[in-house]
Protein backbone atom coordinates (compact mmCIF):
# COMPACT_ATOMS: atom_id res chain seq x y z
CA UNK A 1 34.93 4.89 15.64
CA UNK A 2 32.24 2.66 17.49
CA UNK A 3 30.52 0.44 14.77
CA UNK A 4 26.86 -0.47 16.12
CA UNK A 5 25.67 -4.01 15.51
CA UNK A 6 22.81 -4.43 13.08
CA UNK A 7 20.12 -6.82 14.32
CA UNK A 8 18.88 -9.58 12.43
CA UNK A 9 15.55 -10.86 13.15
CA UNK A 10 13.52 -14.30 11.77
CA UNK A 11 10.20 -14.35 10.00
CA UNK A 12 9.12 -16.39 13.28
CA UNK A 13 10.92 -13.11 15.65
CA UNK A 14 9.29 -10.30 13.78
CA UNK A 15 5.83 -12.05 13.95
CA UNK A 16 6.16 -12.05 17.61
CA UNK A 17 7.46 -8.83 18.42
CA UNK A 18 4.87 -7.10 16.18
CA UNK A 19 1.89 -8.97 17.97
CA UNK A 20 3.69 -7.13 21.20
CA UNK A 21 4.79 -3.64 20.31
CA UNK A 22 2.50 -0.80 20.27
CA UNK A 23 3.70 0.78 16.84
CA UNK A 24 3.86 -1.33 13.48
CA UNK A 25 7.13 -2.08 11.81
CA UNK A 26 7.92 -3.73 8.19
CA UNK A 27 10.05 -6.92 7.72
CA UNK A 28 12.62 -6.56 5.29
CA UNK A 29 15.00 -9.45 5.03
CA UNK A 30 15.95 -9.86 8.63
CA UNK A 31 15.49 -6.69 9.67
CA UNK A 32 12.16 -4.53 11.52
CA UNK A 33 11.53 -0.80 9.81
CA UNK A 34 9.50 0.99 12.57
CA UNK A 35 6.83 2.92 10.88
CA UNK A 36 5.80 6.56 11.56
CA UNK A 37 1.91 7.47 11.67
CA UNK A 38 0.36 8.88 9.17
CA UNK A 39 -0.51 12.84 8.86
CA UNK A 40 -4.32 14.14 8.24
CA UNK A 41 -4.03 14.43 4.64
CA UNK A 42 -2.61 10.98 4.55
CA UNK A 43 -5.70 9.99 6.48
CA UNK A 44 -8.44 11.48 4.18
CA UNK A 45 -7.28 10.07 1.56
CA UNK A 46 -7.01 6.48 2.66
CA UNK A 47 -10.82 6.84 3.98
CA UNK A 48 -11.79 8.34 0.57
CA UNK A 49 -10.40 5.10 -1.39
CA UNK A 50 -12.34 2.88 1.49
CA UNK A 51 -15.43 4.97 0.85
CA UNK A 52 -15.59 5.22 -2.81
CA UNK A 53 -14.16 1.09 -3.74
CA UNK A 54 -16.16 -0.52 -0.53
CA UNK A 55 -19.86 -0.55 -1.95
CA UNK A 56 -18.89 -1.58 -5.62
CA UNK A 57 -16.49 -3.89 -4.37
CA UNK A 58 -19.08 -5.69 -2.03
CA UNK A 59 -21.20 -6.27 -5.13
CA UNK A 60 -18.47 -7.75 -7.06
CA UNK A 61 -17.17 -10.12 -4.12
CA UNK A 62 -13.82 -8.57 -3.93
CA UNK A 63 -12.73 -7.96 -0.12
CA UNK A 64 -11.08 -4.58 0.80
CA UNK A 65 -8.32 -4.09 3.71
CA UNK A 66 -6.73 -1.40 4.57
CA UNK A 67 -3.04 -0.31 6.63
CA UNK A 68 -3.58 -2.89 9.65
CA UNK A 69 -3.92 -6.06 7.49
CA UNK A 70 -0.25 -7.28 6.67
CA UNK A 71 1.49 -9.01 3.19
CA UNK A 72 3.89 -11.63 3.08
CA UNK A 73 6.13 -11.37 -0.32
CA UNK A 74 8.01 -14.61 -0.05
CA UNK A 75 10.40 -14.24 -2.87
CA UNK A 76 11.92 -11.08 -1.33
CA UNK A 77 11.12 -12.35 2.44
CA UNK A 78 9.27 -9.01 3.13
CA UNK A 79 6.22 -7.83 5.40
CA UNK A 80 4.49 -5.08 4.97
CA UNK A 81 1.72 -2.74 5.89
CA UNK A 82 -0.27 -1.78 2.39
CA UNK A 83 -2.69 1.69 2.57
CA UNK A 84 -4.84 -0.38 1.00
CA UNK A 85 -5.32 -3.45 -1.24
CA UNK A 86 -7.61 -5.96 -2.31
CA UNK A 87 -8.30 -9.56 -3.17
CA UNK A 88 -10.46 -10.87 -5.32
CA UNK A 89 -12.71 -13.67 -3.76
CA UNK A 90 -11.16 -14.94 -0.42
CA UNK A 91 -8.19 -13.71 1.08
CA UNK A 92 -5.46 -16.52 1.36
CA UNK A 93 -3.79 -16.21 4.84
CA UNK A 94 0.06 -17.01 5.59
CA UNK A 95 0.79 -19.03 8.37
CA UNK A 96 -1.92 -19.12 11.38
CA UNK A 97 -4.33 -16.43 12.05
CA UNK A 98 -5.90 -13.78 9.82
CA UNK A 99 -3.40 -10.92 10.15
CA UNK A 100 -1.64 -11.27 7.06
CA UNK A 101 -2.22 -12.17 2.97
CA UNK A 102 -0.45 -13.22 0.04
CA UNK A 103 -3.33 -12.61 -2.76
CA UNK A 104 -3.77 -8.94 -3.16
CA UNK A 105 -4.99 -8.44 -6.89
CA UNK A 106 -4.75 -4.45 -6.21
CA UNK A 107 -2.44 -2.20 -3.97
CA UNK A 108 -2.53 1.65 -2.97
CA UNK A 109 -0.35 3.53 -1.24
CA UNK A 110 0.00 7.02 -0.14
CA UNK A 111 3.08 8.72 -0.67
CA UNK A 112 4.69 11.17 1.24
CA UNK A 113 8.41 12.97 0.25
CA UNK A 114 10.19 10.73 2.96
CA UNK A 115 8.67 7.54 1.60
CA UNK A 116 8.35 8.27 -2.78
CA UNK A 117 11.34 6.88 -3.50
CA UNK A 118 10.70 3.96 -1.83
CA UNK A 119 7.10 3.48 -2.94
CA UNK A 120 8.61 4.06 -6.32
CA UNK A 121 11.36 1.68 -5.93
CA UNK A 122 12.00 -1.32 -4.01
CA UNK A 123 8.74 -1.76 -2.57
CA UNK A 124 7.13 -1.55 -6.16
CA UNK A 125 10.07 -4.54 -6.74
CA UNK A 126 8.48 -6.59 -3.94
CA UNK A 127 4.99 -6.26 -4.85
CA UNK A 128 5.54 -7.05 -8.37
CA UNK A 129 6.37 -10.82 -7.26
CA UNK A 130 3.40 -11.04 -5.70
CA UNK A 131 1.60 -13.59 -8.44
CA UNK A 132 -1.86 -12.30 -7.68
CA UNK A 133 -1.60 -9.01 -8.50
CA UNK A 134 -2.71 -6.40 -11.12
CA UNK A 135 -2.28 -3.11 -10.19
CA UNK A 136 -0.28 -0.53 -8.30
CA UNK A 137 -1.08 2.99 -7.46
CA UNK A 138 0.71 5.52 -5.83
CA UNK A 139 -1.32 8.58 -4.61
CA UNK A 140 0.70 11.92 -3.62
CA UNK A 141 -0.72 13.69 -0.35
CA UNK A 142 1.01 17.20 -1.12
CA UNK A 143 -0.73 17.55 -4.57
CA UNK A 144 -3.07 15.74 -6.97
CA UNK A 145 -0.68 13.29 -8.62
CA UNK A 146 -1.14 9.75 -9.17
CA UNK A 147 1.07 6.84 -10.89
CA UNK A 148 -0.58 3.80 -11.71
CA UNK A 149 0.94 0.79 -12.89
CA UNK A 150 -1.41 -1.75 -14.28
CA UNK A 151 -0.12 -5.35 -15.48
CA UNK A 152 -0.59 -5.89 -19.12
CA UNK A 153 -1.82 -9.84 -20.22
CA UNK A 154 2.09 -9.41 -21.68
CA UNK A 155 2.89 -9.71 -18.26
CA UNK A 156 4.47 -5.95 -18.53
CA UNK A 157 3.95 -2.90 -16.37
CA UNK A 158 2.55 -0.04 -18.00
CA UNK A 159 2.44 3.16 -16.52
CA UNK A 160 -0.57 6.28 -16.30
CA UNK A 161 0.16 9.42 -14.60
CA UNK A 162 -3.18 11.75 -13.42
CA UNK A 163 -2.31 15.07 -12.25
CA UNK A 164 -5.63 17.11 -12.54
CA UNK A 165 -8.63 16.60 -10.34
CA UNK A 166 -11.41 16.27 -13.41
CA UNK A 167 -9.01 12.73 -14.08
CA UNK A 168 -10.17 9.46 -13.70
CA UNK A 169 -8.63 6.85 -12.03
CA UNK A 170 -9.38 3.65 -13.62
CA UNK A 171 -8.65 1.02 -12.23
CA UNK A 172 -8.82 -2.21 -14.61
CA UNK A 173 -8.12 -4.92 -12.03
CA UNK A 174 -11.21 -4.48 -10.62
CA UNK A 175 -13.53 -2.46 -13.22
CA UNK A 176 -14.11 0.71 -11.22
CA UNK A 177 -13.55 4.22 -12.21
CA UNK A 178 -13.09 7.03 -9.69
CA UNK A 179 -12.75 10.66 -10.17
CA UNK A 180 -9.53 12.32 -8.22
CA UNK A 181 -11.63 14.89 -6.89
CA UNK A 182 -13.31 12.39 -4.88
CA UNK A 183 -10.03 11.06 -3.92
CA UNK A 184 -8.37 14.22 -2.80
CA UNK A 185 -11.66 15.69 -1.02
CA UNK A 186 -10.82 17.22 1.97
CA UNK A 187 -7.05 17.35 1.81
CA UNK A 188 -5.66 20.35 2.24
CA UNK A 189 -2.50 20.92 -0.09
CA UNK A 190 -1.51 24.36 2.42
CA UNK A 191 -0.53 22.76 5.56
CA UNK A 192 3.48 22.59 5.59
CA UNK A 193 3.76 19.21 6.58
CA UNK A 194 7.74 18.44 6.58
CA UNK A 195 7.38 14.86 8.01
CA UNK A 196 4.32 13.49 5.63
CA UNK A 197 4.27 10.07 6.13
CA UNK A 198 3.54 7.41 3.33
């Protein structure tokens, strides 16, 4: 039986190679996850979070990025590619250039059935070291079903699940309510999407 080599890669490797390729990857720990695009659903909803959080987020200073704006989680040595997140005030970049952030206050990410468990699990592990921040959510892009985690001043995570489209998600970290039928307008929970992507 042929055993292949595993590749292990430095911070200072993966920032390289990712400045290069034409498809993003995540860091974890010495080694590059190549990322799969994202499906149409996947899509929509990302935009509707940008549209509905950009124009009360201007007004409050906070600064919104979404899926092309890295995070650095040094504790765990991991990149990664959030949906969406924001900072409150000015990011703070890591290392040189403006490509990637250690402050994120809030982070949202879609989920998709090849990436729940993960979303879920050790990524939700990584971003919980992250000082800065407040709040996790985790949309669903086959049906209306969010999990948000919001940090209490105990310092523990405490958990709300929305599954109906009159819900609203409030989000405490940065005092804005919306409504999931916002969120989820124009998905379209029929398509048989076996690859959805997170």
């Amino acid at each position: 039986m042929i055993q292949l080599q595993r590749r292990y890669y430095t911070p200072e490797e993966y920032l390289q190679l990712e400045e290069q390729a034409e498809t993003r990857s995540e860091y974890r720990d010495g080694e590059m996850i190549p990322m799969a695009g994202g499906t149409t659903n996947h899509n929509e909803i990302v935009t509707n979070l940008c549209a509905s959080l950009k124009p009360p987020l201007r007004q409050k200073k906070y600064r919104l990025f979404t899926e092309n704006v890295r995070v650095w989680i040094d504790r765990y040595r991991v990149y990664t590619y959030p949906d969406v997140m924001v900072i409150a005030g000015e990011p703070i970049y890591h290392g040189t250039g403006t490509t990637t952030v250690i402050n994120p206050c809030l982070i949202m990410e879609v989920m998709s059935k090849s990436t729940k468990n993960y979303d879920q699990g050790d990524k939700f592990d990584y971003y919980r070291s992250l000082p800065d921040l407040q709040e996790y959510v985790l949309v669903e892009q086959s049906r209306v079903h969010v999990l948000q985690y919001s940090k209490t001043t105990a310092g523990k995570w405490l958990l709300t699940e929305l599954e109906a489209e009159t819900d609203l998600l409030e989000l405490s970290s940065v005092a804005i309510a919306l409504s999931l039928a916002d969120l989820y307008a124009g998905v379209d929970f029929s398509l048989k999407e076996d690859e959805l992507i997170g």
